[in-house]
Protein backbone atom coordinates (compact mmCIF):
# COMPACT_ATOMS: atom_id res chain seq x y z
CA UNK A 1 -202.81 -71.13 -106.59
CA UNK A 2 -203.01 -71.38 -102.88
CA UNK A 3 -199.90 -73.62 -102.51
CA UNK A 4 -197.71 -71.24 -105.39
CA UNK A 5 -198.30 -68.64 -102.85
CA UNK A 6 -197.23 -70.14 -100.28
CA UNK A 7 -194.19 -71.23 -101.90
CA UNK A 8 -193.43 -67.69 -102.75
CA UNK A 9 -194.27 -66.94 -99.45
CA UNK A 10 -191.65 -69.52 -98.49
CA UNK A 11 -189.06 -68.29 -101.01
CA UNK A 12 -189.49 -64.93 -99.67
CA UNK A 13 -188.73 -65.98 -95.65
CA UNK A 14 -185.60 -68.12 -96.81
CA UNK A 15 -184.41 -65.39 -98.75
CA UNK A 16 -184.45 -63.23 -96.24
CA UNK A 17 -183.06 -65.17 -93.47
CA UNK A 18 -179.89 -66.39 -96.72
CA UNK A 19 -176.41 -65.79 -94.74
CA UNK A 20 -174.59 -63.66 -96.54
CA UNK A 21 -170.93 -65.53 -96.94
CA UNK A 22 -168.66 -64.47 -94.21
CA UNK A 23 -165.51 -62.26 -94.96
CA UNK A 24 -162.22 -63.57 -94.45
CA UNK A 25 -160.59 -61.04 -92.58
CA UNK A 26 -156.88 -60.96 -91.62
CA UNK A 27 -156.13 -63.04 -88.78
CA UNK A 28 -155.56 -61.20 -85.47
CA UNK A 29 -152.52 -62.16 -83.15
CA UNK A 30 -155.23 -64.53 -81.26
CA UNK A 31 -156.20 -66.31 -84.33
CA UNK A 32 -152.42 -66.84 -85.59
CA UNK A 33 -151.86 -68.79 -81.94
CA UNK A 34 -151.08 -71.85 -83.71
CA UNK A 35 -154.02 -71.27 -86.16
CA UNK A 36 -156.70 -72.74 -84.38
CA UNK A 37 -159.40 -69.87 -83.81
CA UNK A 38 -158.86 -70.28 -87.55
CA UNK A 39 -159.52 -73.83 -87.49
CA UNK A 40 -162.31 -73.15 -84.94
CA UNK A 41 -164.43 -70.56 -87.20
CA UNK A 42 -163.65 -73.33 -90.09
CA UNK A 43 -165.36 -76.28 -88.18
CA UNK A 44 -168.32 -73.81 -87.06
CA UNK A 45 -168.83 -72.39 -90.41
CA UNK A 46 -169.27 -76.41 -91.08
CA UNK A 47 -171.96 -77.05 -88.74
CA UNK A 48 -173.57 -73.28 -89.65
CA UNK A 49 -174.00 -74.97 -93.34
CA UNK A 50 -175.40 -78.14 -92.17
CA UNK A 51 -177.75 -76.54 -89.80
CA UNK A 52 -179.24 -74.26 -92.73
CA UNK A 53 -179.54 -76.85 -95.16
CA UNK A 54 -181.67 -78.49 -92.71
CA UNK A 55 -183.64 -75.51 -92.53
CA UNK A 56 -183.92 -74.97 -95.86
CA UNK A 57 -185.08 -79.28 -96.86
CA UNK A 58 -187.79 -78.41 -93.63
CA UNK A 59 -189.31 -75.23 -94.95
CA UNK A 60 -189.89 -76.74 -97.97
CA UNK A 61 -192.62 -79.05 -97.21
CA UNK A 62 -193.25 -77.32 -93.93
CA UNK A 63 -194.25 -73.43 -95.22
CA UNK A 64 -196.90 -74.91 -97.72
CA UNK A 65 -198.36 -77.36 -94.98
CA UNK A 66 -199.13 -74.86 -92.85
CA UNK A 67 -200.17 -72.55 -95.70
CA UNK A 68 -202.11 -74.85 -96.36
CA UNK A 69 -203.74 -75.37 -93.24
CA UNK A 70 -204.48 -71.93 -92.91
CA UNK A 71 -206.11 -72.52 -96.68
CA UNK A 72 -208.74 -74.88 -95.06
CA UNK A 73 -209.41 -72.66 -92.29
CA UNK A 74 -210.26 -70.08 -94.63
CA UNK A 75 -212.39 -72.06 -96.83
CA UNK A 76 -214.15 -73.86 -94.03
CA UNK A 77 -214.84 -70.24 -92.58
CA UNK A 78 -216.39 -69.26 -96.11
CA UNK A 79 -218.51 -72.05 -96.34
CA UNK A 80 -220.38 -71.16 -93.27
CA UNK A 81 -220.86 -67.32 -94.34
CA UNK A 82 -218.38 -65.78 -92.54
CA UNK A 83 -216.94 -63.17 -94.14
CA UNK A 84 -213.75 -62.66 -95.98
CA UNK A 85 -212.21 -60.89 -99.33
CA UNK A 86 -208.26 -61.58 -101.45
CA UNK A 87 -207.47 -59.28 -98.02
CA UNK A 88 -208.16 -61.84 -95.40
CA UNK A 89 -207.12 -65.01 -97.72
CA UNK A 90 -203.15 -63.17 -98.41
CA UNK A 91 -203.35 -62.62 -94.69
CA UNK A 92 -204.02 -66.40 -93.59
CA UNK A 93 -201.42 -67.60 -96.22
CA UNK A 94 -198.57 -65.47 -95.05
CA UNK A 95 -199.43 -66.45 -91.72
CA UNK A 96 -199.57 -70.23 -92.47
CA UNK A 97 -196.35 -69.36 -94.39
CA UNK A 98 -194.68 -67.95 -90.63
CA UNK A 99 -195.66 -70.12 -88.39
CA UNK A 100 -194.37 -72.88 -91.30
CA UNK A 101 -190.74 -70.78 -91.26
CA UNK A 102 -191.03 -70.86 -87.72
CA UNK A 103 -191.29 -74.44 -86.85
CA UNK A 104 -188.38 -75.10 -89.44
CA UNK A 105 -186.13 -72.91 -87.49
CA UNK A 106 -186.69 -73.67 -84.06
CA UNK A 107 -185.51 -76.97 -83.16
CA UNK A 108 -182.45 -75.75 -85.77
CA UNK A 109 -181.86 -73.14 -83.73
CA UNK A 110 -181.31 -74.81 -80.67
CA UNK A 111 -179.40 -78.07 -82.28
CA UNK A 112 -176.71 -75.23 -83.42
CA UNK A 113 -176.47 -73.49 -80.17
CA UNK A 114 -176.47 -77.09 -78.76
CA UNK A 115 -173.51 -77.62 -81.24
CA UNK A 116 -172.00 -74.66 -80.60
CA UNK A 117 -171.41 -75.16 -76.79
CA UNK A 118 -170.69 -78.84 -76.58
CA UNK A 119 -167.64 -78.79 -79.99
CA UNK A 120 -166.92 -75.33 -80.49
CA UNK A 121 -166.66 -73.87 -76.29
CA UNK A 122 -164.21 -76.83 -75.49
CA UNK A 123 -162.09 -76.57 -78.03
CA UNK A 124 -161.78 -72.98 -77.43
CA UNK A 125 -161.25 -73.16 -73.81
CA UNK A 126 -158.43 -75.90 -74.61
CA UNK A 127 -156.32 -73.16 -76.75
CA UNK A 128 -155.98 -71.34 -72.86
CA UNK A 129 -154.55 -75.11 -72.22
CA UNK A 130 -155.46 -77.37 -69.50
CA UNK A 131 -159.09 -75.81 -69.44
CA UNK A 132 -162.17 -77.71 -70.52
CA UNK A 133 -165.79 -75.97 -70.82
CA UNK A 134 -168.67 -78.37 -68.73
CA UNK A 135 -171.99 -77.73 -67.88
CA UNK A 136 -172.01 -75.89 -64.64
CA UNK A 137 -172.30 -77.26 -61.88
CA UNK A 138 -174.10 -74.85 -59.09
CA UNK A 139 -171.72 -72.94 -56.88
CA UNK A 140 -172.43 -72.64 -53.21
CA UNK A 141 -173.26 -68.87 -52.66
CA UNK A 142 -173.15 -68.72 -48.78
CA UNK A 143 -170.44 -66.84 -48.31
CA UNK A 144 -170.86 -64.67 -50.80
CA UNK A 145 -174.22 -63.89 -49.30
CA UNK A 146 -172.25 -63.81 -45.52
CA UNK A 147 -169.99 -60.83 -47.19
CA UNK A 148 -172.64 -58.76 -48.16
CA UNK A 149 -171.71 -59.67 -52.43
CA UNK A 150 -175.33 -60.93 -52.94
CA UNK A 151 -178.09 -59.70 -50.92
CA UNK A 152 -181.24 -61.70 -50.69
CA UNK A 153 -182.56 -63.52 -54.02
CA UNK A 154 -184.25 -66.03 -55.52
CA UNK A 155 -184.01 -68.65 -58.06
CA UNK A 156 -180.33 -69.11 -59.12
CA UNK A 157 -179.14 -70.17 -63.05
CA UNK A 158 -175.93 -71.60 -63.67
CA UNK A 159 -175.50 -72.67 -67.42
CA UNK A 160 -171.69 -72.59 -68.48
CA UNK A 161 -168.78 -72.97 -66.84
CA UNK A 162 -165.04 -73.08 -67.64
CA UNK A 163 -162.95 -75.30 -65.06
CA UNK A 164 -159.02 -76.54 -65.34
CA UNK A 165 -155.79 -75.33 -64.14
CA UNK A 166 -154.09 -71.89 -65.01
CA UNK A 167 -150.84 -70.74 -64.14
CA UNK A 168 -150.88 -73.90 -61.86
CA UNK A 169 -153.90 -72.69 -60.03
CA UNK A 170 -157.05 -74.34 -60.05
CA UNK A 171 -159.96 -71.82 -61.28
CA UNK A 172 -163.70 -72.43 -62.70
CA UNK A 173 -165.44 -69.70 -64.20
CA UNK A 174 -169.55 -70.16 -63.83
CA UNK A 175 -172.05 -68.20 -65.97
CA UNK A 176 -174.14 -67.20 -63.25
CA UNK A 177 -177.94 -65.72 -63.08
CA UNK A 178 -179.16 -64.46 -59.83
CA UNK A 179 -182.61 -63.84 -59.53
CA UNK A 180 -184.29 -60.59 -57.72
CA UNK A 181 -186.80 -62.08 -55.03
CA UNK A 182 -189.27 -60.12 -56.84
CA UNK A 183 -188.30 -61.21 -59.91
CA UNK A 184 -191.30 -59.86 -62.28
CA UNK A 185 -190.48 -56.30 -61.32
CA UNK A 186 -187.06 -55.77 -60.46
CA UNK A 187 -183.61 -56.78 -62.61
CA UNK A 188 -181.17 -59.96 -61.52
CA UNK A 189 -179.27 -59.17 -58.41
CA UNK A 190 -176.29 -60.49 -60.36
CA UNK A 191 -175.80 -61.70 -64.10
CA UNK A 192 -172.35 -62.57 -65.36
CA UNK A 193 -169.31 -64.56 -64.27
CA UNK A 194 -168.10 -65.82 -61.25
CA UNK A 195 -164.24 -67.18 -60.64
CA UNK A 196 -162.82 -69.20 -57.99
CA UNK A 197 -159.48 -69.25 -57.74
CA UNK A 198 -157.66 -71.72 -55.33
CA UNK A 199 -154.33 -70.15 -53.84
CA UNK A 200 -150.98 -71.99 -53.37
CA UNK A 201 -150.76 -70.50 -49.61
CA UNK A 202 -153.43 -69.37 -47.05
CA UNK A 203 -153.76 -65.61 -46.86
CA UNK A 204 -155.04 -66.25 -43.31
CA UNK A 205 -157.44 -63.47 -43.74
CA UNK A 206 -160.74 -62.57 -44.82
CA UNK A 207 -160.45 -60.04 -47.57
CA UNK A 208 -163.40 -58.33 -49.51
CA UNK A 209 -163.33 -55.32 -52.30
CA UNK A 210 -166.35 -54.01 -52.86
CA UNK A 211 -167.19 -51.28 -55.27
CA UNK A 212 -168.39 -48.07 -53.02
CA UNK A 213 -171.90 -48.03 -53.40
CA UNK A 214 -171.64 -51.45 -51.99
CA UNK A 215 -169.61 -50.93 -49.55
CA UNK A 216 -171.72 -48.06 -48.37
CA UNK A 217 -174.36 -50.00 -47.83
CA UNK A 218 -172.95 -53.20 -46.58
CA UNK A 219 -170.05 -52.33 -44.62
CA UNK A 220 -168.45 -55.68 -43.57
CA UNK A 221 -168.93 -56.72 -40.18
CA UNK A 222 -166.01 -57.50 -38.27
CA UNK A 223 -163.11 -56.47 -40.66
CA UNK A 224 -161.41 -53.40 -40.92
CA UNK A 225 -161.14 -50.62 -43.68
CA UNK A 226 -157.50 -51.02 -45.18
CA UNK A 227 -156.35 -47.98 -47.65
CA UNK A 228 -154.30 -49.82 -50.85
CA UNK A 229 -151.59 -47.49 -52.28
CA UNK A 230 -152.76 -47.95 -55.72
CA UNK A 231 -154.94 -44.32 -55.97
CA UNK A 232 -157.17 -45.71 -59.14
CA UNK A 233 -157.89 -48.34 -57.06
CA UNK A 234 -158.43 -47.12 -53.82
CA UNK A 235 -160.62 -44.26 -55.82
CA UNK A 236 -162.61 -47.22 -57.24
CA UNK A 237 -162.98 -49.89 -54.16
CA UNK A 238 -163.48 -50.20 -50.43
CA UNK A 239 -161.34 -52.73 -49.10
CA UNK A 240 -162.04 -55.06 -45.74
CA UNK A 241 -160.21 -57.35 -44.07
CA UNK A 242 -159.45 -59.44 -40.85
CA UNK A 243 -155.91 -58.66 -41.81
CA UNK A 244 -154.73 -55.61 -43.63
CA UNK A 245 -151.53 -56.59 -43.82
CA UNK A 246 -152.54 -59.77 -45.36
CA UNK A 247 -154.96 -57.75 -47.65
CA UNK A 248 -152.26 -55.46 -48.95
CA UNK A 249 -149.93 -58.54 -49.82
CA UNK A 250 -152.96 -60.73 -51.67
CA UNK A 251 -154.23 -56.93 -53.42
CA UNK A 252 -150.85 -56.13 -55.33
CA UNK A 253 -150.25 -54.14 -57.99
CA UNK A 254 -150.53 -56.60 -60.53
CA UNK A 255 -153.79 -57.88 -59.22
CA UNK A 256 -155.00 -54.75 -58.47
CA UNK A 257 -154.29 -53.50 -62.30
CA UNK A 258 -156.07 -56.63 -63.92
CA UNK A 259 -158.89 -56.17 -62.00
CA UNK A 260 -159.68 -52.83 -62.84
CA UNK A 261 -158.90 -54.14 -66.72
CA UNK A 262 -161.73 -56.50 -66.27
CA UNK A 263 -163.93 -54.06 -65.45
CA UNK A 264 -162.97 -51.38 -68.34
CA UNK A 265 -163.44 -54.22 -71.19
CA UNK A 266 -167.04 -52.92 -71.92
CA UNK A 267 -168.48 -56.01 -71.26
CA UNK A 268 -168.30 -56.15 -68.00
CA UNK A 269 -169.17 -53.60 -64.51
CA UNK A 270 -166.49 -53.76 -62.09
CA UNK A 271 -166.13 -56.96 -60.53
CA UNK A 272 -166.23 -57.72 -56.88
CA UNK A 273 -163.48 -59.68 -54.58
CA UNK A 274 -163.78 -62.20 -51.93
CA UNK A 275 -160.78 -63.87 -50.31
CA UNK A 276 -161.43 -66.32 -47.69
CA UNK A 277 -157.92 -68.17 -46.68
CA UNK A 278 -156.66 -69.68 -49.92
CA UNK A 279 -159.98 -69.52 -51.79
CA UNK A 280 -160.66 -66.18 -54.25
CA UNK A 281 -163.86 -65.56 -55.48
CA UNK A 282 -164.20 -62.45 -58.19
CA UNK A 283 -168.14 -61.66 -59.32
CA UNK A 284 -167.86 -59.72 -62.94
CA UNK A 285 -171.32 -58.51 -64.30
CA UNK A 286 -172.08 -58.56 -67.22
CA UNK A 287 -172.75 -55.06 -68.75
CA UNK A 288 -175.41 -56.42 -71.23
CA UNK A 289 -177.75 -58.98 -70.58
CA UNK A 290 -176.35 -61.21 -73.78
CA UNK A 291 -175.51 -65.21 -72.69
CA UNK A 292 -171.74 -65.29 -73.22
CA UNK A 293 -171.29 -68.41 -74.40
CA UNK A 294 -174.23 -68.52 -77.22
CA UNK A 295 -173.41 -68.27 -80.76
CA UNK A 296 -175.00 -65.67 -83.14
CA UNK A 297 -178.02 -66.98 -85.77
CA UNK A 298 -176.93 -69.66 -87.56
CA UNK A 299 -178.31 -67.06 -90.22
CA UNK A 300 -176.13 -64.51 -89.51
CA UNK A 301 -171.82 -66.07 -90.02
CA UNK A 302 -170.70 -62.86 -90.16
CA UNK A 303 -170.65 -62.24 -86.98
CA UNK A 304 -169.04 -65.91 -85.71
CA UNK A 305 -165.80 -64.39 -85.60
CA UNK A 306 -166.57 -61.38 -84.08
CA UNK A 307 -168.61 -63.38 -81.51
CA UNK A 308 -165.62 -66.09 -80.78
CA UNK A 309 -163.08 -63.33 -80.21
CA UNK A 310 -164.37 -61.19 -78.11
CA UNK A 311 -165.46 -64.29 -75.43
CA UNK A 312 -162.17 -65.16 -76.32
CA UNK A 313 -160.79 -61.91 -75.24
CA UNK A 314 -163.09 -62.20 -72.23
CA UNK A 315 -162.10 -65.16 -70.79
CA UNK A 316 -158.31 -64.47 -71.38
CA UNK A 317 -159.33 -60.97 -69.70
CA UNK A 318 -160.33 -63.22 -66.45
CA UNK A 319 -157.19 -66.00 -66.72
CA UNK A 320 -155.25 -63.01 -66.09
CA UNK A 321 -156.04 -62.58 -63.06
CA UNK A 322 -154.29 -65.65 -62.17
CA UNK A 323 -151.25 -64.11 -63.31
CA UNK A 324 -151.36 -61.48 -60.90
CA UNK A 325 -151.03 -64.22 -58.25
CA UNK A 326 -148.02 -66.19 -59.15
């Protein structure tokens, strides 16, 4: 009786976690770029399937064991007096029944996300073409620091990161977490992406374009205030520099208009710009605290194309700015 419950129990949990099938939508003009986001969502829909059947041979022996378990408890409990009605026994099997789901899932869970960063995030970095996704490595945040981008903090995470050549400009793109020094009370001083950009030619200036309520509170040492005919963004930014007229060349219009893009997406806040010589560094926040490069539940493949297009729309939101310096 026990175990039949538990196995109903079981039923119940897989049921409700069941993907629905996904809906084959028509393709958008980023999918029909030589089919492969097509392709892509294919292969993951693959490894979504092979994930749940895993989940589904696990549970099956796993939900009654622990049912189980929690059926000995019970009965060991009832044996020494303690108390307990039908009320208390349903209780300890559903429980049993969870924590049975629950250890199925898990190490699922993070062998698709696994899965999901190491086949699917190179291959759709590749469509952008000579860019390859990598573990990050752990940016040096000095000068960032040194121009007043990032205040003090503490620990720093750097998970993803996109690296290659665009437009025939090096760039890497780092999924970056910056810890508050007082981190159980406060939010991250940053959370999103940061993008280094190596120039063709030295600006031979220091350039920075900080959002105003940065800028009010950090003004720049050293560097003067240099107006950018662009209203929106002169509305939007305070601009430094060692240089203003270098500063006026490197901020052009085309720059100046995909940087403001970036920050309108909705995903992101508006990003901040460092220029030191040849190197460009833009920080773009994240608007939600979501990892970028995660997939949805491998319980949920409706929403794998949504997911893939719109970090797909992201990152070509950020390549763009390369354009703007070419």
């Amino acid at each position: 009786m026990a175990l039949l419950i538990a196995a109903v129990g079981g039923g119940i949990a897989l049921k409700l976690s069941e993907p629905r099938a996904p809906q084959m939508l028509a393709p958008t003009p980023s999918e029909e770029a030589g089919g492969e986001m097509r392709a892509i969502l294919t292969d993951l829909e693959g490894y979504r399937q092979d994930v749940y059947q895993q989940v589904v041979e696990r549970s099956a022996w796993r939900i009654p064991a622990c049912a189980g378990v929690g059926l000995c408890v019970w009965t060991l409990l009832a044996l020494v007096g303690a108390p307990g009605g039908a009320l208390d026994f349903a209780l300890v099997m559903i429980f049993g029944g969870l924590v049975g789901y629950i250890w199925s899932t898990q190490e699922q869970s993070r062998e698709y996300s696994r899965v999901y960063r190491e086949r699917v995030m190179p291959r759709l970095a590749a469509s952008f073409g000579e860019i390859t996704w990598r573990n990050a490595v752990m940016p040096d945040l000095t000068r960032l620091k040194s121009e007043h981008v990032f205040q003090s903090y503490g620990e720093v995470r750097a998970t993803n990161e996109l690296a290659g050549t665009y437009r025939g400009l090096p760039i890497n793109i780092v999924e970056l977490k910056i810890m508050n020094p007082d981190e159980k009370q406060k939010p991250p001083v940053f959370d999103g992406l940061l993008i280094d950009i190596d120039l063709r030619r030295d600006t031979g200036a220091t350039t920075t374009a900080l959002s105003e309520p940065a800028a009010s509170a950090h003004r720049p040492n050293g560097k003067q205030r240099v107006e950018i005919m662009e209203s929106s963004f002169e509305q939007a930014y305070d601009v430094y520099s060692t240089n203003p007229e270098a500063a006026r060349a490197l901020l052009n219009p085309e720059l100046t208009k995909r940087l403001m893009k970036l920050g309108e997406r909705g995903d992101f806040g508006r990003p901040t710009l460092v220029c030191s010589g040849s190197r460009l560094t833009v920080a773009a926040p994240k608007i939600e605290g979501r990892p970028l490069f995660e997939p949805p539940s491998f319980t949920k493949p409706e929403d794998n194309r949504d997911t893939l297009l719109k970090l797909r729309g992201d990152i070509e939101a950020v390549l763009r700015l390369a354009d703007g310096l070419v």
